[in-house]
C-alpha atoms as a PDB file:
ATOM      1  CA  UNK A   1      11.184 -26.685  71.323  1.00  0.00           C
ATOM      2  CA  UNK A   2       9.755 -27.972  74.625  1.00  0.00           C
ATOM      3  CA  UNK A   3      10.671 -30.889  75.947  1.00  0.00           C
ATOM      4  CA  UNK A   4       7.555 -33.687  76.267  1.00  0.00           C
ATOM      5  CA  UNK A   5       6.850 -35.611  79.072  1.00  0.00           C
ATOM      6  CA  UNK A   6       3.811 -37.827  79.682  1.00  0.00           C
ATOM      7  CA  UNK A   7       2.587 -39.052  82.868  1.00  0.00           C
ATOM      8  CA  UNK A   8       0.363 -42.185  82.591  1.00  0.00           C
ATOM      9  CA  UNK A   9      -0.870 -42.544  86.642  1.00  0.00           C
ATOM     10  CA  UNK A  10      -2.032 -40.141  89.600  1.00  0.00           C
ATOM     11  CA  UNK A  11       0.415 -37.091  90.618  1.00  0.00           C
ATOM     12  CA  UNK A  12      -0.262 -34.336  92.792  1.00  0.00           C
ATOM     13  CA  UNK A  13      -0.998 -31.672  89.685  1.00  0.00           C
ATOM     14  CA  UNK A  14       0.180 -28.959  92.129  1.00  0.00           C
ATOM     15  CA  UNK A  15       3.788 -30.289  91.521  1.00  0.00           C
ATOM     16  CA  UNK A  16       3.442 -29.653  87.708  1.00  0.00           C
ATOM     17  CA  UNK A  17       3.714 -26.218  87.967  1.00  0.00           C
ATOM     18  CA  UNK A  18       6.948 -26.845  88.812  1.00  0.00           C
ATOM     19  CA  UNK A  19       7.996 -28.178  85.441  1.00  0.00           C
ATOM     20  CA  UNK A  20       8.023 -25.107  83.843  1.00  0.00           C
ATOM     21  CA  UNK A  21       8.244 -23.453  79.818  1.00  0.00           C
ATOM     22  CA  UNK A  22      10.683 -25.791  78.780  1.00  0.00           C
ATOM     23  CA  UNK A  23       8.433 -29.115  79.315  1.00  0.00           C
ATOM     24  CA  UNK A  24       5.635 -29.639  77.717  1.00  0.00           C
ATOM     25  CA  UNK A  25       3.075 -32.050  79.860  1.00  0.00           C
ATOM     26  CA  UNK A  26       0.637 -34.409  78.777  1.00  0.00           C
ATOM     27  CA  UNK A  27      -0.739 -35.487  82.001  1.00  0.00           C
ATOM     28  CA  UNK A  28      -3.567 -38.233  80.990  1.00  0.00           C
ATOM     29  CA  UNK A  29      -3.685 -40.942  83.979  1.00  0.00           C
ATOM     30  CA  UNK A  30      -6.110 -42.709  82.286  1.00  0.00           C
ATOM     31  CA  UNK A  31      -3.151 -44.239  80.095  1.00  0.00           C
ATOM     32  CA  UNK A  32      -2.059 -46.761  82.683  1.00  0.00           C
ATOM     33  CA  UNK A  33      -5.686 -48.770  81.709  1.00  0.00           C
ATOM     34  CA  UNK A  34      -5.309 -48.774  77.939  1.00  0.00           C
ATOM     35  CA  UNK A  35      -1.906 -49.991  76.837  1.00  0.00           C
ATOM     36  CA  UNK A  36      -2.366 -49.644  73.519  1.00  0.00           C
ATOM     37  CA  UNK A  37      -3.660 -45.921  73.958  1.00  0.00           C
ATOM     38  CA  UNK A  38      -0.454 -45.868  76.020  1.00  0.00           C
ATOM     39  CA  UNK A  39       2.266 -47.090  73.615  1.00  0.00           C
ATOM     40  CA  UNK A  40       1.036 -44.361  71.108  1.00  0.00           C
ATOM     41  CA  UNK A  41       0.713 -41.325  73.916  1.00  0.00           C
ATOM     42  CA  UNK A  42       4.639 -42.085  74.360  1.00  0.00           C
ATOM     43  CA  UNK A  43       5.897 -42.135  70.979  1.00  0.00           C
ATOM     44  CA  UNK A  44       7.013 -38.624  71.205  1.00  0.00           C
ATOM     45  CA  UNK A  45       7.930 -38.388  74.743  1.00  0.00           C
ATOM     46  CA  UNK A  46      11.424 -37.293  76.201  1.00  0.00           C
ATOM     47  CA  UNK A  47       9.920 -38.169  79.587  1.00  0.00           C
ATOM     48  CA  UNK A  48       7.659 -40.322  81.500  1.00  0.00           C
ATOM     49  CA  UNK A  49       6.410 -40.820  84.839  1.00  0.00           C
ATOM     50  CA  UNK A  50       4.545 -43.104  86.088  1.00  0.00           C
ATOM     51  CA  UNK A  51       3.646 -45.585  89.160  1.00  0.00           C
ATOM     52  CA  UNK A  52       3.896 -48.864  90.145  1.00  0.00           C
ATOM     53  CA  UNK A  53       1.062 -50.386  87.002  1.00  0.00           C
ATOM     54  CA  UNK A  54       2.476 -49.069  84.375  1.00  0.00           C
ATOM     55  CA  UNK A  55       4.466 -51.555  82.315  1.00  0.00           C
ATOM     56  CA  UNK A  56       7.671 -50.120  80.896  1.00  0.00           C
ATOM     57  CA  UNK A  57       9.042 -52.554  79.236  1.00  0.00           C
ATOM     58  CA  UNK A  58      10.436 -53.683  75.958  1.00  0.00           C
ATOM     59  CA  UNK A  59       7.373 -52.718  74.171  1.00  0.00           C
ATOM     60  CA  UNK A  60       7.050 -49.796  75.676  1.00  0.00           C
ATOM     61  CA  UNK A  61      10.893 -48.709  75.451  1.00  0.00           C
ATOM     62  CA  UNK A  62      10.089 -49.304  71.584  1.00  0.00           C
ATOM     63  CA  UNK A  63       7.470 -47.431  71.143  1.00  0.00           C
ATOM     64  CA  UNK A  64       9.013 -44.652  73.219  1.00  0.00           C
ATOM     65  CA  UNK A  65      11.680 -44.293  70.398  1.00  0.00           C
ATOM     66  CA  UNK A  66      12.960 -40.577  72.071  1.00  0.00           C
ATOM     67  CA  UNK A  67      12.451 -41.466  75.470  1.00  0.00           C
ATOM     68  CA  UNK A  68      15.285 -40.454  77.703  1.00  0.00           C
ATOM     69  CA  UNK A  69      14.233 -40.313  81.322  1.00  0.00           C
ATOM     70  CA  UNK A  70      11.951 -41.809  83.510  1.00  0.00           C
ATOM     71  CA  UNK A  71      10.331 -40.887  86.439  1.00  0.00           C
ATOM     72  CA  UNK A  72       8.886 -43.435  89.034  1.00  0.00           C
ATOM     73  CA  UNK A  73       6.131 -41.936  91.763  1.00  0.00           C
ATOM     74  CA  UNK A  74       7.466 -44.210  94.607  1.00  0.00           C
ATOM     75  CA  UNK A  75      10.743 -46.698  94.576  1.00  0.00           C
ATOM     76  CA  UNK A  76      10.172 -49.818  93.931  1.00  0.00           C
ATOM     77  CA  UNK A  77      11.350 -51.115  89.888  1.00  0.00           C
ATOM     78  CA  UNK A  78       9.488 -54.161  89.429  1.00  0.00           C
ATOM     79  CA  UNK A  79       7.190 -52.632  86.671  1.00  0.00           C
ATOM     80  CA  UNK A  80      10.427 -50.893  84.745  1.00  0.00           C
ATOM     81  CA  UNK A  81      12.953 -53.124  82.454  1.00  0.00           C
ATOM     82  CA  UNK A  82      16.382 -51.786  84.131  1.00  0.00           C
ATOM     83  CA  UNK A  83      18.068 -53.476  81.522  1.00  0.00           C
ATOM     84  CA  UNK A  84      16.542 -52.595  78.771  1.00  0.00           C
ATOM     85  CA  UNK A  85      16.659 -48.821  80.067  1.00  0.00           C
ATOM     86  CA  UNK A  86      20.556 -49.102  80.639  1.00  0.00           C
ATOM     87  CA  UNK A  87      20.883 -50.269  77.150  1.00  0.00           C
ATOM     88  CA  UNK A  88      19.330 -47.720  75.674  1.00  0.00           C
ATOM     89  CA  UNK A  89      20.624 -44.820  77.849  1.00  0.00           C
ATOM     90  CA  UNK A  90      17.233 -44.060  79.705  1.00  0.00           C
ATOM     91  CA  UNK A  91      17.960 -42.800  83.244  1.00  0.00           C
ATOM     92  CA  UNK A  92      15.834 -44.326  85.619  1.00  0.00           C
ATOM     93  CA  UNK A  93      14.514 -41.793  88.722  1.00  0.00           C
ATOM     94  CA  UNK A  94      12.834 -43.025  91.625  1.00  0.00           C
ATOM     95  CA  UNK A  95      11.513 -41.337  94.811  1.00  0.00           C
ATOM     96  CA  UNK A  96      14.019 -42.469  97.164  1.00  0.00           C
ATOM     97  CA  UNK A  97      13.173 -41.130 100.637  1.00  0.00           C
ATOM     98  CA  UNK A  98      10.214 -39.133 100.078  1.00  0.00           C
ATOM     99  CA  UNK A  99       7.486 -41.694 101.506  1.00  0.00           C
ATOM    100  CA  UNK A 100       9.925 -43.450 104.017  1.00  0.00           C
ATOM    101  CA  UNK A 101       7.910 -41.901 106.843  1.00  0.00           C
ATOM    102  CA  UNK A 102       4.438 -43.234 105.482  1.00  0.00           C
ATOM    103  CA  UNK A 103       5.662 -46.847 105.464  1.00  0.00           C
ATOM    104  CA  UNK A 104       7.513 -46.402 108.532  1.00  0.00           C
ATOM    105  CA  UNK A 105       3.877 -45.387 109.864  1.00  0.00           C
ATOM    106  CA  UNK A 106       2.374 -48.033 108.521  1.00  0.00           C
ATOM    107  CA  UNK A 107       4.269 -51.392 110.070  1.00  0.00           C
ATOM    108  CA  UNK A 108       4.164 -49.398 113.330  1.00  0.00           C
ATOM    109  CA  UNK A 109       0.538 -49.150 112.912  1.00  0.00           C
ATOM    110  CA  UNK A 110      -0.137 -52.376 111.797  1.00  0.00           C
ATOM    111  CA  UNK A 111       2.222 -53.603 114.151  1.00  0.00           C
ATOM    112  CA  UNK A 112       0.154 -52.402 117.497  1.00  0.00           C
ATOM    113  CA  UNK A 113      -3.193 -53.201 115.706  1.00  0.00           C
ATOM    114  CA  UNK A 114      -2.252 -56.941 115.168  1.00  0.00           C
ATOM    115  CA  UNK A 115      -0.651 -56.803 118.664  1.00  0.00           C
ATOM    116  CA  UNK A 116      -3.945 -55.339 120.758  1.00  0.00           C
ATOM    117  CA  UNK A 117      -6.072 -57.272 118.540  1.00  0.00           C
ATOM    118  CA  UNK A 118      -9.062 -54.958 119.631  1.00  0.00           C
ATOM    119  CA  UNK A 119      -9.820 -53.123 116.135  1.00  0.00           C
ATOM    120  CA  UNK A 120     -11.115 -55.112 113.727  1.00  0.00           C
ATOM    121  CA  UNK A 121     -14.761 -56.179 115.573  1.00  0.00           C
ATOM    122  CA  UNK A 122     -16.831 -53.074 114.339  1.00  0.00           C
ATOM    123  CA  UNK A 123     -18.824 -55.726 111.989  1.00  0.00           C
ATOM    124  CA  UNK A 124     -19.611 -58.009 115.037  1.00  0.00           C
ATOM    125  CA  UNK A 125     -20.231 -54.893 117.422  1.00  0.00           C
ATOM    126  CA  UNK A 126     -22.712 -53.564 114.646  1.00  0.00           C
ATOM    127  CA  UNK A 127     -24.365 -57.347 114.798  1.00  0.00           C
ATOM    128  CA  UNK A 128     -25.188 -56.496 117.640  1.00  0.00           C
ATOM    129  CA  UNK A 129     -22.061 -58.876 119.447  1.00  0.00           C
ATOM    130  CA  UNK A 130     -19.927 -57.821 122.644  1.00  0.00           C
ATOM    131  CA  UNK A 131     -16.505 -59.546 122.327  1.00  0.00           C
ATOM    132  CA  UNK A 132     -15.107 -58.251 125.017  1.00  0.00           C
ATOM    133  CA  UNK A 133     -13.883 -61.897 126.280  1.00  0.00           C
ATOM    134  CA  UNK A 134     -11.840 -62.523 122.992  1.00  0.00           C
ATOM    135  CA  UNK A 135     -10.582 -59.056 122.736  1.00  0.00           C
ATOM    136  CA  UNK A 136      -9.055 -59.079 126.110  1.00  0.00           C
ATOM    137  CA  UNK A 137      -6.924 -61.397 124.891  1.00  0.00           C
ATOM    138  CA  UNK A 138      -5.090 -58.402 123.130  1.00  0.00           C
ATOM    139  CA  UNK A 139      -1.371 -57.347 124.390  1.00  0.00           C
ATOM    140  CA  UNK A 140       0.792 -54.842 124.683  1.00  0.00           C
ATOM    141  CA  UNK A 141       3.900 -53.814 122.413  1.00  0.00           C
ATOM    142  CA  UNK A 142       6.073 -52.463 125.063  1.00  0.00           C
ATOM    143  CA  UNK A 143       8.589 -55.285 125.581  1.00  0.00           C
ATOM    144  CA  UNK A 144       8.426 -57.131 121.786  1.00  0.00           C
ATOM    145  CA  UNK A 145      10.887 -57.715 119.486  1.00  0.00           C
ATOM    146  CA  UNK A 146      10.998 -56.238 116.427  1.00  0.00           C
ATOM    147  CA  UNK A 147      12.663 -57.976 113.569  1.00  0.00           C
ATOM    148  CA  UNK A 148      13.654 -55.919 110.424  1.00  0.00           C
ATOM    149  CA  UNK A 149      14.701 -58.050 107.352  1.00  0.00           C
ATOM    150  CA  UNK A 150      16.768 -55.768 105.440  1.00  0.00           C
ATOM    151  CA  UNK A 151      17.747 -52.577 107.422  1.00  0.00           C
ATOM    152  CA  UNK A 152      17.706 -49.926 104.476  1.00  0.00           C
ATOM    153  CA  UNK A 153      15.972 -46.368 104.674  1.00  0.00           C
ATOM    154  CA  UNK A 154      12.412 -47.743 105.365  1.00  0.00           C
ATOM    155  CA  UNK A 155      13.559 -50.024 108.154  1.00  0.00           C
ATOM    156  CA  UNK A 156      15.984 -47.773 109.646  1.00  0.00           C
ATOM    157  CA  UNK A 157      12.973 -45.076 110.243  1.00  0.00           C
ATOM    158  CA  UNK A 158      10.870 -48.264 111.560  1.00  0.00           C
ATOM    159  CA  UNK A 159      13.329 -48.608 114.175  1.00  0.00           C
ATOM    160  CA  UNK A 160      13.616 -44.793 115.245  1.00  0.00           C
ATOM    161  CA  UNK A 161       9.594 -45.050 115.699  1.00  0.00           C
ATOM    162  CA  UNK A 162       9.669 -48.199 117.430  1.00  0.00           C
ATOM    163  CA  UNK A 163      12.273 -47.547 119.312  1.00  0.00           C
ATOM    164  CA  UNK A 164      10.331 -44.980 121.842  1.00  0.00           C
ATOM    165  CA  UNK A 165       7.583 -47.710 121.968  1.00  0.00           C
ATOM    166  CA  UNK A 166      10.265 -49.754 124.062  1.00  0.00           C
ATOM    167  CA  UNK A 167      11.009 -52.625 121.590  1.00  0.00           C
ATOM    168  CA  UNK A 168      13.783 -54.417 121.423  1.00  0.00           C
ATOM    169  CA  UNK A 169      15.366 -54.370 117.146  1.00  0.00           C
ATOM    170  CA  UNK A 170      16.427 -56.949 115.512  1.00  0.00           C
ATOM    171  CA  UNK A 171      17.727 -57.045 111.817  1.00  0.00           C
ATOM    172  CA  UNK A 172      19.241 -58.803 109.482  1.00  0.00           C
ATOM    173  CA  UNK A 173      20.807 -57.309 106.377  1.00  0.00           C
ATOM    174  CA  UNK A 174      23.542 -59.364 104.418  1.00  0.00           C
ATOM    175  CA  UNK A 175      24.318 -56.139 102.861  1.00  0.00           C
ATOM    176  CA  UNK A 176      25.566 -54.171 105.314  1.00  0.00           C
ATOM    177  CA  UNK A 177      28.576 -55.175 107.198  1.00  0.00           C
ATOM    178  CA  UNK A 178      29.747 -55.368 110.785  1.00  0.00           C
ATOM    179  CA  UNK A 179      31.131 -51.850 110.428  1.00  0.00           C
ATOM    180  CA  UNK A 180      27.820 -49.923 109.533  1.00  0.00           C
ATOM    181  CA  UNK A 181      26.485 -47.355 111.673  1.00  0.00           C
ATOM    182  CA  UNK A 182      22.614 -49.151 111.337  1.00  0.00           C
ATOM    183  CA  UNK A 183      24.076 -51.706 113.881  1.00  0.00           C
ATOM    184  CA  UNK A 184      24.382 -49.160 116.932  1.00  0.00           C
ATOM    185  CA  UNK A 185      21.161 -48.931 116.990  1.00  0.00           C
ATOM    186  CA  UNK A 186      19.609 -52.041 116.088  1.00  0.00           C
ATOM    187  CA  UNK A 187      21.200 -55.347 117.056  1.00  0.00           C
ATOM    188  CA  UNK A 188      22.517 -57.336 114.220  1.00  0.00           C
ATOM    189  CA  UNK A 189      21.733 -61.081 114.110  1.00  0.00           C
ATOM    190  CA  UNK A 190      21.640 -63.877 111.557  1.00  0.00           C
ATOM    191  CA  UNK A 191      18.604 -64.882 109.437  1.00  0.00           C
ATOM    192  CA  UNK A 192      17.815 -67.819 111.326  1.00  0.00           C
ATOM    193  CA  UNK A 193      17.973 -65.914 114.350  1.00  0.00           C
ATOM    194  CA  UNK A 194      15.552 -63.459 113.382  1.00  0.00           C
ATOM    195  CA  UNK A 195      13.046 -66.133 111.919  1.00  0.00           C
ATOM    196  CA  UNK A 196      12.974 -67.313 115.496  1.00  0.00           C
ATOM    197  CA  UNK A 197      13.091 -64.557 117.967  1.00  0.00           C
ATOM    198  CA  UNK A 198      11.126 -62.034 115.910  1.00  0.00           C
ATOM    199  CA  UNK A 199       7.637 -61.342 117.733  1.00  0.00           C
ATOM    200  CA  UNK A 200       6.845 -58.594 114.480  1.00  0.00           C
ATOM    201  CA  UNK A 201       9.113 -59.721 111.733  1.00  0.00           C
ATOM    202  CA  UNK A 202       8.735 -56.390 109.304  1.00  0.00           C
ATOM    203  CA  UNK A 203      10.168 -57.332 105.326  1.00  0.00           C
ATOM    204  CA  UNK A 204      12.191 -55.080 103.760  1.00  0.00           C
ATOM    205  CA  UNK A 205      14.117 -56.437 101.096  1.00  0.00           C
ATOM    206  CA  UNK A 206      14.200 -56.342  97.552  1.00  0.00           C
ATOM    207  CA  UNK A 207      12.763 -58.499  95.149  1.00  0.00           C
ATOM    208  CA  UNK A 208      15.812 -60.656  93.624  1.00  0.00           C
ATOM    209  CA  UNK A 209      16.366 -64.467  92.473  1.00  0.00           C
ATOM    210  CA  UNK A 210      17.566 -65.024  96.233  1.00  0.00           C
ATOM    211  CA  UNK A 211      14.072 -63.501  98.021  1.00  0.00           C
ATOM    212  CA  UNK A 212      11.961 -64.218  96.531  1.00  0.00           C
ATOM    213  CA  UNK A 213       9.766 -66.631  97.919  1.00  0.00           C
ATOM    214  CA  UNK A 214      12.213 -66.735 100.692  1.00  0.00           C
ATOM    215  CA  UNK A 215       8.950 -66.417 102.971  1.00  0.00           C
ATOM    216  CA  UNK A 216       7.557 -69.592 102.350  1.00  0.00           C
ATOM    217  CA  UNK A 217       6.027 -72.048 105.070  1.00  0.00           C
ATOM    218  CA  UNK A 218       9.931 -73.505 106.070  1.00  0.00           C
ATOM    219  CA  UNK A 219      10.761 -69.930 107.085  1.00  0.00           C
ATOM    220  CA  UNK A 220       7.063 -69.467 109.034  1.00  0.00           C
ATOM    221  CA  UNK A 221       7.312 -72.786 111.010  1.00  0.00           C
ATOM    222  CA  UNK A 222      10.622 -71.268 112.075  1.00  0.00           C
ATOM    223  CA  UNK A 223       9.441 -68.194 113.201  1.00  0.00           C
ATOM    224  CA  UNK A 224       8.031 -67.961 117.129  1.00  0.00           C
ATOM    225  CA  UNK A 225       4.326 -69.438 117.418  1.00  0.00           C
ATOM    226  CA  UNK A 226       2.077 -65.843 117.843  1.00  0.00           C
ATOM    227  CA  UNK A 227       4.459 -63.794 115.747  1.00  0.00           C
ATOM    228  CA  UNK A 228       2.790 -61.307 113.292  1.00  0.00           C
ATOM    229  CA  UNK A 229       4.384 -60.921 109.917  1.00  0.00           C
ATOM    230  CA  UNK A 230       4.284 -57.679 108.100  1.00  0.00           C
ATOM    231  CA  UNK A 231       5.163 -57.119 103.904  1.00  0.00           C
ATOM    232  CA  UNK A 232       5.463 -53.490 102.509  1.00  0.00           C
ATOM    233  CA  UNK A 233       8.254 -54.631 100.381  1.00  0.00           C
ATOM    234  CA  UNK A 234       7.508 -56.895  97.702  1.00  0.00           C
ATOM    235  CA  UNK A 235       4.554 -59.323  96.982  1.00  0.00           C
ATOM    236  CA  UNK A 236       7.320 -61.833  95.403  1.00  0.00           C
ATOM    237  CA  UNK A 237       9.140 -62.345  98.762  1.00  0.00           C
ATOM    238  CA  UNK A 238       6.540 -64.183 100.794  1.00  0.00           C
ATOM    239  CA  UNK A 239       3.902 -67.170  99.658  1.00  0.00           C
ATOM    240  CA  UNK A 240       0.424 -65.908 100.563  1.00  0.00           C
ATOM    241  CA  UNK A 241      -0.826 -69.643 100.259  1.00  0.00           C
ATOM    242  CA  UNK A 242       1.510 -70.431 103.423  1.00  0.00           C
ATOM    243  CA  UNK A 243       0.734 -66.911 105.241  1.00  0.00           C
ATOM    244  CA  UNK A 244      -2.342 -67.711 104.948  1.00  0.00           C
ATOM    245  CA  UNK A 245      -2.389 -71.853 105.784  1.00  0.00           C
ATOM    246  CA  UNK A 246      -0.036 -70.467 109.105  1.00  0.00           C
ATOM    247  CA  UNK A 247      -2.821 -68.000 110.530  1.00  0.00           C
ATOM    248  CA  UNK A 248      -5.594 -70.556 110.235  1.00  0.00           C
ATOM    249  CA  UNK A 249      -3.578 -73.089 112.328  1.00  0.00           C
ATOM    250  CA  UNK A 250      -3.071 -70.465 114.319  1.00  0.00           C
ATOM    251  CA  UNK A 251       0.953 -70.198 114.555  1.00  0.00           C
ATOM    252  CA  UNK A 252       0.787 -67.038 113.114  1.00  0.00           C
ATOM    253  CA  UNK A 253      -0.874 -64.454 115.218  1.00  0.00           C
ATOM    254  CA  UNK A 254      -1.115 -61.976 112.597  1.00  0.00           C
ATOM    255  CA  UNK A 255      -0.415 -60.290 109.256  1.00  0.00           C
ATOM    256  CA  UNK A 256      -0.630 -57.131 107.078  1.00  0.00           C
ATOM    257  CA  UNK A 257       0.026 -57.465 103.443  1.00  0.00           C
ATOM    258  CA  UNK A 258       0.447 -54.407 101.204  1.00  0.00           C
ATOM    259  CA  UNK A 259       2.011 -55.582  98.183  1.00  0.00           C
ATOM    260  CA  UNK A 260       1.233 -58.765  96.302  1.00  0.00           C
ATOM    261  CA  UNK A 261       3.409 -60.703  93.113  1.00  0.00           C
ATOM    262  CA  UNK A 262      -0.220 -59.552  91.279  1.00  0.00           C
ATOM    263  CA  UNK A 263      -1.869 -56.094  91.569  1.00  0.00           C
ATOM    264  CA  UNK A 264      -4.492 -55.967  91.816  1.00  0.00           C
ATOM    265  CA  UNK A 265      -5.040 -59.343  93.190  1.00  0.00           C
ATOM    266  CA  UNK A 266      -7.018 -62.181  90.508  1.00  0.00           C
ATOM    267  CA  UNK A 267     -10.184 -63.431  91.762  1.00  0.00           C
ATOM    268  CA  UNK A 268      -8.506 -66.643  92.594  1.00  0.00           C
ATOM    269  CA  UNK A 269      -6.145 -64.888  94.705  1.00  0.00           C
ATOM    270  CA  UNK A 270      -8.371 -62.569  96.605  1.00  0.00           C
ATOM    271  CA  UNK A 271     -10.457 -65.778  97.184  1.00  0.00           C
ATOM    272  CA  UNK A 272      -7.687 -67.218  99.463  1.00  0.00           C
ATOM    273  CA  UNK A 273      -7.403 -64.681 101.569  1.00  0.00           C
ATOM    274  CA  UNK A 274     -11.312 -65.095 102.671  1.00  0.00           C
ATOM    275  CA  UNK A 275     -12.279 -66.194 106.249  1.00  0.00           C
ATOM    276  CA  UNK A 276      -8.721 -66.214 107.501  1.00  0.00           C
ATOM    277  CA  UNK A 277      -8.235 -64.508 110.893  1.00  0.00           C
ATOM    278  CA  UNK A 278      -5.765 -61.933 111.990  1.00  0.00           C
ATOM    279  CA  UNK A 279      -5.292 -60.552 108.860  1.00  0.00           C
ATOM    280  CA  UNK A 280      -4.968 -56.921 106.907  1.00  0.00           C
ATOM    281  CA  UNK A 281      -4.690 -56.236 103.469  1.00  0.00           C
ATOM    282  CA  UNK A 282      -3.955 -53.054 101.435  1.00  0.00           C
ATOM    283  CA  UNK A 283      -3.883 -52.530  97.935  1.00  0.00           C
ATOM    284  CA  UNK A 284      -0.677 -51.371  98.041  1.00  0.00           C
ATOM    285  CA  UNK A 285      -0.907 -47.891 100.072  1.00  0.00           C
ATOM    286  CA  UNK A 286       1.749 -48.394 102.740  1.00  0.00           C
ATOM    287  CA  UNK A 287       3.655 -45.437 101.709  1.00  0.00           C
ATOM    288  CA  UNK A 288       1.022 -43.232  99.882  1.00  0.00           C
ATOM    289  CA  UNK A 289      -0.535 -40.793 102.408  1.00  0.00           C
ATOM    290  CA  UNK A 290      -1.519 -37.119 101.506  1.00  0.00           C
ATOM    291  CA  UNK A 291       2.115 -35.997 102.317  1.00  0.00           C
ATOM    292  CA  UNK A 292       3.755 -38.481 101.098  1.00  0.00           C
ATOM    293  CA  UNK A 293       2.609 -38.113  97.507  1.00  0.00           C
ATOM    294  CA  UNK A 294       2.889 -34.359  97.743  1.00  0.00           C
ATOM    295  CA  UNK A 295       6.384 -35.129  98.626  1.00  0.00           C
ATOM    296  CA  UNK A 296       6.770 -37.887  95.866  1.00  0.00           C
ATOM    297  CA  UNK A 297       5.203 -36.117  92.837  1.00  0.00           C
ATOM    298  CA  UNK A 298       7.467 -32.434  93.947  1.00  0.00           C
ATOM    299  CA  UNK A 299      10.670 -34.829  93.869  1.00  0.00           C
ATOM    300  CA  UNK A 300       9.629 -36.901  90.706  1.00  0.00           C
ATOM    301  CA  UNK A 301       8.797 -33.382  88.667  1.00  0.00           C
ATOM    302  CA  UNK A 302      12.247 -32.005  89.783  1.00  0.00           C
ATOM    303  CA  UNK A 303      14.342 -35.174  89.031  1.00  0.00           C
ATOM    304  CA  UNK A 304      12.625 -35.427  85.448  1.00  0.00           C
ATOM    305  CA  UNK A 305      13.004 -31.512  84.614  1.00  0.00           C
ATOM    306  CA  UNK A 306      16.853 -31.630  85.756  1.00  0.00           C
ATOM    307  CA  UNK A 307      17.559 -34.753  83.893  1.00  0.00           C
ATOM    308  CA  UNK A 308      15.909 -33.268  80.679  1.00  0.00           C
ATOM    309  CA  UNK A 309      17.109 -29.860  80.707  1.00  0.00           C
ATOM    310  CA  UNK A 310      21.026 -31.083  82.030  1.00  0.00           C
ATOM    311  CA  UNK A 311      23.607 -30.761  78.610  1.00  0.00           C
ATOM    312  CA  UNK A 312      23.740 -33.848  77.062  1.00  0.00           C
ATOM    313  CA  UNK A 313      27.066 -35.759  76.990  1.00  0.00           C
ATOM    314  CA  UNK A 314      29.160 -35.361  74.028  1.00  0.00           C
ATOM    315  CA  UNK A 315      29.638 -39.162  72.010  1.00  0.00           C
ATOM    316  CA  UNK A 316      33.353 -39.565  71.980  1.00  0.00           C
END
């Protein structure tokens, strides 16, 4: 009997093929906006994969009463129970590595934009304005320091690209020790340190009891006045409210946001970010490009299929 694995969000179909005879796919991505449609779609599953909005969670682990592997299109686990999934012997696959490049592109991108400060004036220029005054104002990258919190996968390929743009790396990682090779190429320095010579500070850390809100307004009035702030990591790490209170006063000189602690954002919450200067905001996209999820949804459909079809271990 096939095995059956539902996918509740967007994949690249082209990677199902890859399943083959032995799984049986319900592919219905119209499940991650009815939960209750959800919870009865999985009852028979062996597998699941999903995104970032579906909620797997105890309700969901017990109404997926068979459910033995799950796999995530992207990396980060906020919206899966690891717990509950260790309890119950539910291996957990996400697709490490396969959109590293994407973000990579995107806090370089962001990066130079917030830097040159010359392409976000298409509304005035289509009033009928001419900034050119303002938007000379703009500088150059060359020369900058670029300050990695957390100097995993995704920050490690930021550096490589940034690197050949003549920055000067920074990072901080309590993680990794003296020893590791990260540190030949970018220099190691404490957090303080980083806070306040960091001209792009670029977040990468995970979301844990000690992060997050460890970007709050203490840690912006430490950081350089003009410094640009950039979050593909996690929404919980860094308090909009002060982000957003700092680039009004002006001692931030920019920021891109691309994940928030809600997605997608409340009405309250988008309401804050409106009027302030300097700023971009993505729903989340930093590492989904065309590539990138035909990369993600080959890797997800091959982790699943090998965890489902592998022998299962003998109770002793």
């Amino acid at each position: 009997m096939p095995h059956q694995v539902v996918i509740t969000e967007t994949i690249d179909t082209r990677a199902l093929s890859r399943f083959g005879p032995e799984v049986d796919v319900i592919y219905a991505p119209e499940l991650v906006e009815d939960r209750a449609a959800c919870l009865v779609a999985v009852a028979r599953a062996d597998g699941v994969i999903v995104r970032n909005r579906t909620q797997v969670d105890r309700p969901f682990l017990d109404a997926a009463s068979r459910l033995r592997v799950i796999g995530l299109l992207g990396t980060g686990l906020d919206n899966i129970d690891m717990a509950a999934c260790a309890a119950r012997g539910i291996s957990v696959h996400p697709a490490t590595g396969a959109n590293t490049r994407s973000v990579a592109e995107y806090v370089i991108t962001a990066a130079l934009m917030l830097t040159r400060r010359a392409f976000m004036s298409t509304p005035e220029m289509q009033g009928g304005a001419w900034p050119r005054g303002p938007l000379s104002e703009g500088g150059e990258i060359a020369g900058r320091k670029l300050g990695l919190y957390g100097c995993g996968a995704v920050a490690q390929a930021v550096a490589r690209l940034a690197k050949p743009l003549s920055m000067t790396i920074l990072g901080h990682d309590p993680h990794l020790g003296p020893g590791h090779p990260v540190w030949t190429e970018v220099t190691r320095v404490s957090d303080a340190e980083l806070l306040a010579r960091a001209d792009v500070l670029s977040l990468h850390l995970p979301l844990s009891p000690e992060t997050r809100g460890r970007i709050d307004a203490t840690a912006l009035t430490a950081m350089k006045p003009g410094a640009i702030l950039i979050n593909t990591a996690h929404g919980g790490i860094v308090s909009t409210r002060a982000v957003c209170d700092a680039l009004r006063r002006g001692h931030l000189g920019g920021a891109a946001l691309d994940v928030f602690e809600q997605e997608p954002l409340g009405t309250q919450d988008a309401a804050r970010f409106r009027g302030v200067p300097n700023l971009i905001l993505t729903p989340h996209v930093a590492g989904v490009t065309v590539e990138a999820d035909r990369r993600v949804s080959a890797l997800t459909v091959d982790n699943v299929r090998a965890a489902l079809l592998a022998p299962e271990k003998a109770v002793s």
